[in-house]
N, C-alpha and C. Protein backbone atom coordinates (compact mmCIF):
# COMPACT_ATOMS: atom_id res chain seq x y z
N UNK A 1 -1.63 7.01 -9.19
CA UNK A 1 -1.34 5.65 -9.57
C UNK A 1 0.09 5.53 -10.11
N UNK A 2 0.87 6.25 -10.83
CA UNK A 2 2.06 6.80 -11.30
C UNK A 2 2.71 6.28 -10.39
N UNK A 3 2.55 7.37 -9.15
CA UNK A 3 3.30 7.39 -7.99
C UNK A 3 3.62 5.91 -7.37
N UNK A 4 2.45 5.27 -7.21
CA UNK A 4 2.46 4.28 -6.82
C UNK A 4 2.78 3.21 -7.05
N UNK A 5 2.85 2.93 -8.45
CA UNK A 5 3.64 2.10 -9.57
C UNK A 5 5.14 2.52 -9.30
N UNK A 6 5.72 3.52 -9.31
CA UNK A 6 6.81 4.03 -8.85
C UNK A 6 7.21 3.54 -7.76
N UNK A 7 6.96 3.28 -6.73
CA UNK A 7 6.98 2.85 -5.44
C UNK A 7 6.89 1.03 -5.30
N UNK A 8 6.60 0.48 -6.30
CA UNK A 8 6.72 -1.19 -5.66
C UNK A 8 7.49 -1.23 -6.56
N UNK A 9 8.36 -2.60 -5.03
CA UNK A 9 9.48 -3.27 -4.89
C UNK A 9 9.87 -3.37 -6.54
N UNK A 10 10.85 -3.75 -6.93
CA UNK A 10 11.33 -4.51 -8.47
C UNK A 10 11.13 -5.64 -8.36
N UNK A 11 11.48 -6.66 -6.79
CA UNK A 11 11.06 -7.73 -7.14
C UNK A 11 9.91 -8.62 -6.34
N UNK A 12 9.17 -7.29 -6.50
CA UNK A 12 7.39 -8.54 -6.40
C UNK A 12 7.14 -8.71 -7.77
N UNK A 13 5.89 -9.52 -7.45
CA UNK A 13 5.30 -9.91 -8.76
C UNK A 13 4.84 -8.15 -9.72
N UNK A 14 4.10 -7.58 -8.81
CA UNK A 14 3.60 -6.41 -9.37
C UNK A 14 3.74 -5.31 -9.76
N UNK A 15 5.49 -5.57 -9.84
CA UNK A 15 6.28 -4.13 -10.70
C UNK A 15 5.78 -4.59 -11.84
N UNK A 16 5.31 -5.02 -12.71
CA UNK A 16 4.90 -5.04 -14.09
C UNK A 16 3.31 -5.48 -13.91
N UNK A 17 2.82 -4.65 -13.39
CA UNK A 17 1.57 -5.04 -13.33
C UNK A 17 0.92 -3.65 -14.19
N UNK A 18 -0.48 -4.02 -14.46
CA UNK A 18 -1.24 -2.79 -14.93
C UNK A 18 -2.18 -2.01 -14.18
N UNK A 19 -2.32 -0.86 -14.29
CA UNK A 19 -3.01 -0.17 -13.20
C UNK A 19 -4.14 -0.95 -12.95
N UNK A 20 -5.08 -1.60 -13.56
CA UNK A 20 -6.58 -2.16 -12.85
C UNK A 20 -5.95 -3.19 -12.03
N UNK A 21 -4.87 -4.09 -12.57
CA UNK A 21 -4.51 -5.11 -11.30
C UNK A 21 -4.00 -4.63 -9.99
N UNK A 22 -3.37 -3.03 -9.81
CA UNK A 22 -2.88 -2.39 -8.80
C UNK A 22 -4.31 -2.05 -8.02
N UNK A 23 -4.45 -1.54 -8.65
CA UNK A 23 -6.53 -1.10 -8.30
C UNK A 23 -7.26 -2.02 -7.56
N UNK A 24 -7.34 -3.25 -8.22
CA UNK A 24 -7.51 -4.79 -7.52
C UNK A 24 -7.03 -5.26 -6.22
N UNK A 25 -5.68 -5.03 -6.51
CA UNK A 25 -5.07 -5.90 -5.65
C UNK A 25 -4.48 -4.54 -4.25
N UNK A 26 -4.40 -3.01 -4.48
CA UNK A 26 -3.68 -2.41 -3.29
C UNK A 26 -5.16 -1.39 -2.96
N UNK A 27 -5.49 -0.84 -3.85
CA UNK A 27 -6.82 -0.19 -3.60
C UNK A 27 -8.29 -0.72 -2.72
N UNK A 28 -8.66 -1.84 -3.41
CA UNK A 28 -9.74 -2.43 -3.16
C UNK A 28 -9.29 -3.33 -2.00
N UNK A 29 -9.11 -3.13 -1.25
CA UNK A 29 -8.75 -3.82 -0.03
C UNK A 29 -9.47 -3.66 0.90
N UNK A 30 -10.09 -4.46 1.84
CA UNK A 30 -11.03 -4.36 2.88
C UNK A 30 -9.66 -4.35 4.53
N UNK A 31 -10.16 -3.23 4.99
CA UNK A 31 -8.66 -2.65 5.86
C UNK A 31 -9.93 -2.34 6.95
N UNK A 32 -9.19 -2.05 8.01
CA UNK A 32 -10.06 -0.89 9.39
C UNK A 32 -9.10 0.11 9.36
N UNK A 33 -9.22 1.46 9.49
CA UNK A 33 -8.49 2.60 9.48
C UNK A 33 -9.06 2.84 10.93
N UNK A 34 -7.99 3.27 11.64
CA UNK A 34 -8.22 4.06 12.80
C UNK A 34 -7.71 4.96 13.38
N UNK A 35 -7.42 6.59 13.31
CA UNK A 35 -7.75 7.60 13.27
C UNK A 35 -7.05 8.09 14.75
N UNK A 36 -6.25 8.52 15.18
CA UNK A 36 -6.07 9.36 16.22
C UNK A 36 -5.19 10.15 15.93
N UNK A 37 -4.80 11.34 16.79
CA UNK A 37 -4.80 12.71 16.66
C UNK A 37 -3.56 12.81 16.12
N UNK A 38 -2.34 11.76 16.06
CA UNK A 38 -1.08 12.09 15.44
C UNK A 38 -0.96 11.23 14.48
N UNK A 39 -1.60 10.03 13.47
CA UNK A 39 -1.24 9.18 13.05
C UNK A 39 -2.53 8.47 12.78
N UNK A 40 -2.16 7.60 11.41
CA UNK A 40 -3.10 7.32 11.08
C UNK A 40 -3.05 5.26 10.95
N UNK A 41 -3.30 4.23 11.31
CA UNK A 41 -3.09 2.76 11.89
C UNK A 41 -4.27 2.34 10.29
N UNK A 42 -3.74 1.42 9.86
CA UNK A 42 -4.25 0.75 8.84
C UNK A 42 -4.02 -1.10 9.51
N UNK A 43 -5.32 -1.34 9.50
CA UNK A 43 -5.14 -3.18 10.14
C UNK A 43 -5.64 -3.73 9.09
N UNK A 44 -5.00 -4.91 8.54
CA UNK A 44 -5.49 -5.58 7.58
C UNK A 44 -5.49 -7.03 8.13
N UNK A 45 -6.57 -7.79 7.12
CA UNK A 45 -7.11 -9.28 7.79
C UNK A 45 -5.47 -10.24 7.95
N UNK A 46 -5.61 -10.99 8.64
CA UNK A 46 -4.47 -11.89 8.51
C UNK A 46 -4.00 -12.20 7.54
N UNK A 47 -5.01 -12.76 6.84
CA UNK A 47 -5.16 -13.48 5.29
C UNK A 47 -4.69 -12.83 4.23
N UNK A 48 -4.23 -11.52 4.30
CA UNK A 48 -4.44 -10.46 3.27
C UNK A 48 -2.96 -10.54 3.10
N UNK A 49 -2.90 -11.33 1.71
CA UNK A 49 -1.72 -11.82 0.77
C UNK A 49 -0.60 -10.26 0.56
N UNK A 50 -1.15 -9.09 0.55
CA UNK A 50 -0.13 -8.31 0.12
C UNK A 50 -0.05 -6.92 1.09
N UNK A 51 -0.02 -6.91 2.33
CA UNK A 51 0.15 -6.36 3.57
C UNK A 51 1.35 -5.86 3.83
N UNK A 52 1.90 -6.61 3.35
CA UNK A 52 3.33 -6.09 3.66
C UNK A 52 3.97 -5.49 2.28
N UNK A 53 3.51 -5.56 1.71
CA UNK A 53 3.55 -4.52 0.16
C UNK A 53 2.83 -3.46 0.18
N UNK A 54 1.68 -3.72 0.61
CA UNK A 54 1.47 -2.25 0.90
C UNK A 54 1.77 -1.36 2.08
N UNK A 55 2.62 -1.85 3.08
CA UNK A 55 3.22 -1.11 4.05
C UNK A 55 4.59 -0.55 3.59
N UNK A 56 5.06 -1.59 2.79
CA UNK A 56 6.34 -1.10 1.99
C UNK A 56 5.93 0.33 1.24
N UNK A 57 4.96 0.33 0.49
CA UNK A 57 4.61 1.41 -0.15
C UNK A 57 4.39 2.52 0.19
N UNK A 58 3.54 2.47 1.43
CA UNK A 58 2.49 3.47 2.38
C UNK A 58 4.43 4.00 2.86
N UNK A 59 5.13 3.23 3.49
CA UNK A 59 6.56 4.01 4.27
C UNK A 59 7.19 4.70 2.83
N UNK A 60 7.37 4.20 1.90
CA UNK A 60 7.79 5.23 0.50
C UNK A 60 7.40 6.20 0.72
N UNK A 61 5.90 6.38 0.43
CA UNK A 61 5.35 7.51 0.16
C UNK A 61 4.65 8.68 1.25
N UNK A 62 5.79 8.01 2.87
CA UNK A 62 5.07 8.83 3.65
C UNK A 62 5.85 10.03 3.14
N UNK A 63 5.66 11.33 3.56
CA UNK A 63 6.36 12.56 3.48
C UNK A 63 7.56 12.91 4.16
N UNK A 64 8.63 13.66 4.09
CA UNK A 64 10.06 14.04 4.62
C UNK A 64 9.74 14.28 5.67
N UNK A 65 10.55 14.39 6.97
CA UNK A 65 9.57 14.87 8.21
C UNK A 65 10.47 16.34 8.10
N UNK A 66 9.62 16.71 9.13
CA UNK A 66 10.36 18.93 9.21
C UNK A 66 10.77 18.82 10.59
């Protein structure tokens, strides 16, 4: 959660947020994950207010490539 707090923008609303509202609002998310052999596809509803915050995040915290 650290990490992740670490990782949003300065200027969304939710750089000063508290972990249960992060929990709320990036965790508890109703997503489809779908799974193939190099990569992993996260689809979220149209509607879903903070999608693009959490893609911002998810590209932060992908890993260095080798």
């Amino acid at each position: 959660m650290w990490r992740i707090q670490q990782e949003i923008p300065k200027a969304t609303a939710l750089a000063t947020a508290e972990f249960a509202t992060l929990r709320l609002r990036l965790l508890k998310v109703a997503a489809r994950v779908i799974e193939s052999t190099t990569r992993i596809r996260v689809a979220f509803a149209s509607a879903c207010p903070d999608a693009a915050l959490f893609q911002s995040i998810a590209t932060a915290l992908r890993p260095a490539p080798t």
